[in-house]
Protein backbone atom coordinates (compact mmCIF):
# COMPACT_ATOMS: atom_id res chain seq x y z
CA UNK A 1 0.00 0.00 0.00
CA UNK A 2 1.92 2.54 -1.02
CA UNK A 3 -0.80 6.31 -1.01
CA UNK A 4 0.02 8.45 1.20
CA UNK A 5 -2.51 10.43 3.45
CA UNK A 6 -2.22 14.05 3.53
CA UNK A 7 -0.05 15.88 6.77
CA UNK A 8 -1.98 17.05 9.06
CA UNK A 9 -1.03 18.66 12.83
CA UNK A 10 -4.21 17.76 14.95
CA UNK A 11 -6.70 14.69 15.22
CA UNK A 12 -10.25 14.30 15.87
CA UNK A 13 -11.22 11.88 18.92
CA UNK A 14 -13.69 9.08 17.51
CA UNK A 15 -15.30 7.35 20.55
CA UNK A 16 -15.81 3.52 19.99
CA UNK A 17 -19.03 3.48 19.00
CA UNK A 18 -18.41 6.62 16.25
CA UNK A 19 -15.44 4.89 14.86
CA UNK A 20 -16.96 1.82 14.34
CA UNK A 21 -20.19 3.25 12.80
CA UNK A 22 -18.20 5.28 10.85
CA UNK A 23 -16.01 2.55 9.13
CA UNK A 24 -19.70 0.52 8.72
CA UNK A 25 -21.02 3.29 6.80
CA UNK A 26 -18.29 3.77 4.62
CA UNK A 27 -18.38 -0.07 4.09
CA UNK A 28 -21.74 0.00 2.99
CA UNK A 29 -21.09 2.97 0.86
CA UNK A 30 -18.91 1.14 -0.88
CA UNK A 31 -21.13 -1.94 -1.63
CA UNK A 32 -23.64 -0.18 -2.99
CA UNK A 33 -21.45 1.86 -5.72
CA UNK A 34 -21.69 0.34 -9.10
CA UNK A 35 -18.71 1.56 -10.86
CA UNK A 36 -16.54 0.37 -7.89
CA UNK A 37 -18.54 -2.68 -7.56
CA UNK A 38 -17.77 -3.23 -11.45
CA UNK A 39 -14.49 -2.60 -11.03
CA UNK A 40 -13.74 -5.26 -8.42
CA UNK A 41 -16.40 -8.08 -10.33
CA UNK A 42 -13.30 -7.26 -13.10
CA UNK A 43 -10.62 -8.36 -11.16
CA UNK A 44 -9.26 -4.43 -10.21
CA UNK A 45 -8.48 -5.06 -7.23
CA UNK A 46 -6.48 -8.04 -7.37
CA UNK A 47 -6.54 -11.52 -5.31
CA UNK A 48 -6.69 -9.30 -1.99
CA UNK A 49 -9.38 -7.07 -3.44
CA UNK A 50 -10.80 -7.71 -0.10
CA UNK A 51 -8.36 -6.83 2.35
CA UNK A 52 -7.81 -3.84 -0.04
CA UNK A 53 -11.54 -2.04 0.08
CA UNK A 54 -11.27 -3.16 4.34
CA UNK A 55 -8.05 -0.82 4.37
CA UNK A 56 -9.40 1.31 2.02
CA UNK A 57 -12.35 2.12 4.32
CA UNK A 58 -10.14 1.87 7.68
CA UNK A 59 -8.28 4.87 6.14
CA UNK A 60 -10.68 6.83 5.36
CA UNK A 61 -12.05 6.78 8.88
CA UNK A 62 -8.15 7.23 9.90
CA UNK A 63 -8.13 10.47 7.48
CA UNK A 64 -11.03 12.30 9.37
CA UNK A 65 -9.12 11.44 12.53
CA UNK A 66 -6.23 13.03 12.15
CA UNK A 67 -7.60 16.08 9.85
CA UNK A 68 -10.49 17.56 11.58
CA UNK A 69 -11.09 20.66 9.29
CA UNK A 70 -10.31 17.80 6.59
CA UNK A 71 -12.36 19.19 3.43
CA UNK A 72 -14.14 17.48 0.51
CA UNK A 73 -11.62 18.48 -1.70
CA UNK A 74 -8.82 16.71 -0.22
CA UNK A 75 -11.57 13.60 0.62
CA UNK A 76 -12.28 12.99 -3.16
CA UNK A 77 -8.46 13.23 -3.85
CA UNK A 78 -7.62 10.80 -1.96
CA UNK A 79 -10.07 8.56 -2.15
CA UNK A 80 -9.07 8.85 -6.14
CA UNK A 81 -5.72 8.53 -5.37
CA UNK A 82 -6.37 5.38 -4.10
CA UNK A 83 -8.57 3.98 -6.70
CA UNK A 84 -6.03 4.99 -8.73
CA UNK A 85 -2.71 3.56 -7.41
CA UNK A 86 -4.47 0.19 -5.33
CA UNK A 87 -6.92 -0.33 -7.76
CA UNK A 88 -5.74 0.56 -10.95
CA UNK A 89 -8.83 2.15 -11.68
CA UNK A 90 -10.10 5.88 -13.21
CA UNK A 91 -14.24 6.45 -12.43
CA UNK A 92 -15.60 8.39 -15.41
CA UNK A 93 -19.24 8.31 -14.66
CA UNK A 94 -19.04 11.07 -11.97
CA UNK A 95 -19.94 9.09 -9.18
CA UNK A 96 -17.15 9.78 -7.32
CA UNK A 97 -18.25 12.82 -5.84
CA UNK A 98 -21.33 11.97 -4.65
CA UNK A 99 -19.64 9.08 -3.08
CA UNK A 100 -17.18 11.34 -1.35
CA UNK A 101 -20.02 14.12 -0.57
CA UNK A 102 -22.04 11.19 1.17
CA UNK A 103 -19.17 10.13 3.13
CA UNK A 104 -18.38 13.48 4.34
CA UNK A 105 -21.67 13.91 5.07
CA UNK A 106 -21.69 11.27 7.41
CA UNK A 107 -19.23 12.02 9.05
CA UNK A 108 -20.17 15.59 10.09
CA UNK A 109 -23.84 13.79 11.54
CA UNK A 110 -21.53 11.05 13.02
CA UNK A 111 -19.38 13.55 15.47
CA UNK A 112 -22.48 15.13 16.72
CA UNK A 113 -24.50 11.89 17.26
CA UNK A 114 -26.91 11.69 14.81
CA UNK A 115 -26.81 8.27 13.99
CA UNK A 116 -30.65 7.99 12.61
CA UNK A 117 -29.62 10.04 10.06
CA UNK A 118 -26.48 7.93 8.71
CA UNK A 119 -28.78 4.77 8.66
CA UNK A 120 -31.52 6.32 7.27
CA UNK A 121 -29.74 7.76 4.18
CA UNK A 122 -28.01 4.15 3.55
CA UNK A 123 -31.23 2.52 3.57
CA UNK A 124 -32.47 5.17 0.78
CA UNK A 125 -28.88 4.79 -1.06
CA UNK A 126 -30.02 0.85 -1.01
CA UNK A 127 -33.35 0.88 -1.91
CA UNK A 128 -31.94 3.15 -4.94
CA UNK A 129 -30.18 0.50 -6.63
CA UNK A 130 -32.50 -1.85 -5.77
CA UNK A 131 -35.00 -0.12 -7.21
CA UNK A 132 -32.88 1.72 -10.22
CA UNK A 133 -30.28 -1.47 -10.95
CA UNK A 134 -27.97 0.08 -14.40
CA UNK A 135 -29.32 -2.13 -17.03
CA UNK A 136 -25.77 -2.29 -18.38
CA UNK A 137 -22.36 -1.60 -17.25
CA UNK A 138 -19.63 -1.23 -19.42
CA UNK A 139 -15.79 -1.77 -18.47
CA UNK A 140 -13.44 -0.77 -20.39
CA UNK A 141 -9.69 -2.34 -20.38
CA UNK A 142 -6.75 -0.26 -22.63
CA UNK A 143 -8.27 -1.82 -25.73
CA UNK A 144 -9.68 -4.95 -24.55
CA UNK A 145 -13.68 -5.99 -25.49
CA UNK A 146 -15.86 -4.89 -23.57
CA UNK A 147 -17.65 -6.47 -20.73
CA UNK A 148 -21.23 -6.27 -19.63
CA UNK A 149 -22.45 -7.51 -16.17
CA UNK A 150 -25.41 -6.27 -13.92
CA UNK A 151 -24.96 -5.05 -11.10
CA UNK A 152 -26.87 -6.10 -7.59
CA UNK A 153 -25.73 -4.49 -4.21
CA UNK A 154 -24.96 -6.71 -1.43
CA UNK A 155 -27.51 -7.15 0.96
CA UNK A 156 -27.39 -4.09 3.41
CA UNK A 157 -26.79 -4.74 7.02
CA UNK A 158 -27.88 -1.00 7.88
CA UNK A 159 -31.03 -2.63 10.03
CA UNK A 160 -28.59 -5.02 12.28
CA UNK A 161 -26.61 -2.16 12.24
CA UNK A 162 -29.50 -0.07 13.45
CA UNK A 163 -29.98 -3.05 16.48
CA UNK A 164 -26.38 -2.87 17.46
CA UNK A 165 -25.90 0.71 17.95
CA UNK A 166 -28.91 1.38 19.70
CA UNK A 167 -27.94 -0.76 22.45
CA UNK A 168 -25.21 1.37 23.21
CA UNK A 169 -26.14 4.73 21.77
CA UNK A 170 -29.19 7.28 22.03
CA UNK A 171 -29.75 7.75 18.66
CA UNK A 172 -31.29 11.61 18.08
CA UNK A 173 -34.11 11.95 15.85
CA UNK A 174 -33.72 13.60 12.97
CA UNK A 175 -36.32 15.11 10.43
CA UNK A 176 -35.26 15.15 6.89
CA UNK A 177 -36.94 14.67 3.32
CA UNK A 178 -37.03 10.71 2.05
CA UNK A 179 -38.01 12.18 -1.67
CA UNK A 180 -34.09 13.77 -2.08
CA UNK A 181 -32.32 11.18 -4.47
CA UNK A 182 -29.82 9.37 -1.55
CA UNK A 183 -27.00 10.05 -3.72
CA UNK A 184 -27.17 13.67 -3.76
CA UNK A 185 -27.05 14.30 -0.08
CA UNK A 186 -26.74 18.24 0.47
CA UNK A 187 -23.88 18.61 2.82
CA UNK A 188 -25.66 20.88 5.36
CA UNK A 189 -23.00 21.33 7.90
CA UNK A 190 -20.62 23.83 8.44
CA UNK A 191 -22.05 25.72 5.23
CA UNK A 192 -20.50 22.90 3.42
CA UNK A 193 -21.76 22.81 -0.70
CA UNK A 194 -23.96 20.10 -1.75
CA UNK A 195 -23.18 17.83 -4.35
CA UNK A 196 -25.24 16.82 -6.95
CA UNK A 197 -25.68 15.26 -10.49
CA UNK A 198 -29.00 14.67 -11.62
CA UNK A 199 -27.05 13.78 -14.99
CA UNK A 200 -25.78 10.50 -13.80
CA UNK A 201 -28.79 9.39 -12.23
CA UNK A 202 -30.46 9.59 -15.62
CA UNK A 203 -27.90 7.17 -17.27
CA UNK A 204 -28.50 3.52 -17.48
CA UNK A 205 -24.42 3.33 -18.08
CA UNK A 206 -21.61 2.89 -15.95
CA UNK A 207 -18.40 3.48 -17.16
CA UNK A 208 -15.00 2.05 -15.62
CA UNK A 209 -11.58 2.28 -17.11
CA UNK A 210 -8.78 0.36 -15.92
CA UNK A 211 -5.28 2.56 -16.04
CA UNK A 212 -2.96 2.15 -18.54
């Protein structure tokens, strides 16, 4: 693993139960985004595609820690950076940033408790796909032929989830609107911009290219 996280002078304390809800969401995150998900069914990630996307996430979690005033900027960067250099892999259907803005977004409701929130927006980012599965996704490889696969997101564990942390959190309730798409989650907090792209959500193609 050879990225490098960005320099940074102070941390952020996660309790237990934030880190670890935290790393889920970004987990689940994950599993439910197609072009990465396509990327991995193609053999991107290598034999330890696995214990990549587990340190992949761990990171992330590790990169709010020790960057508070971390920004979405330097999130997406890194997070492409990554993709990049572990997973020789380039997203060109703009769903990186709406993964990223989600992530951040979480985070900010994480550090102040609001827990409901998190699950509540994974369970709408699951239902999505579920609902809105790409009717083709094509991959392509420096030249190779093209491959086409469907893609089905894992079966959530948001509601265990839900179970686990309420036994050892009080979860604050939290009013928001179900009808926003779950992928373009305005980042609210800390007059953060929200990031959208109704374009993509139109598109019944995913595009994936592995580096050359």
């Amino acid at each position: 693993m050879v990225v490098v996280m960005p320099k940074v002078s102070s941390k952020r304390v996660f309790t237990n139960v934030s880190r670890q809800f935290f790393l889920r969401s970004i987990r689940e995150t994950f599993q439910c985004w197609p072009a990465f998900q396509v990327a991995i069914q193609n053999g991107m990630g290598g034999n330890d595609a696995k214990q990549k996307i587990e340190w992949f996430c761990e990171n992330i979690v590790e990169l709010f820690a020790m960057n508070p005033t971390l920004d979405l900027n330097d999130l997406t960067d890194y997070v492409s950076e990554v993709l990049d250099e572990e997973f020789n892999t380039i997203i060109g259907d703009g769903s990186l940033d709406m993964v990223c803005a989600n992530i951040y977004t979480f985070e900010k409701h994480i550090v102040q408790n609001d827990y409901e929130f998190v699950i509540g927006k994974l369970e709408l980012i699951k239902q999505n796909y579920d609902e809105t599965l790409p009717s083709s996704t094509v991959v392509t490889e420096s030249g190779e032929d093209v491959t086409q696969s469907r893609i089905v997101c894992p079966s959530s564990t948001v509601t265990d989830f839900n179970d686990e942390m309420s036994d050892s959190t009080n979860i604050n309730q939290q009013n928001d609107n179900d009808d926003q798409n779950p992928m373009e989650i305005s980042n609210d907090v800390d007059g953060e911009p929200s990031e959208t792209n109704a374009e993509n959500n139109d598109s019944e193609w995913t595009v994936v290219r592995r580096k050359k």
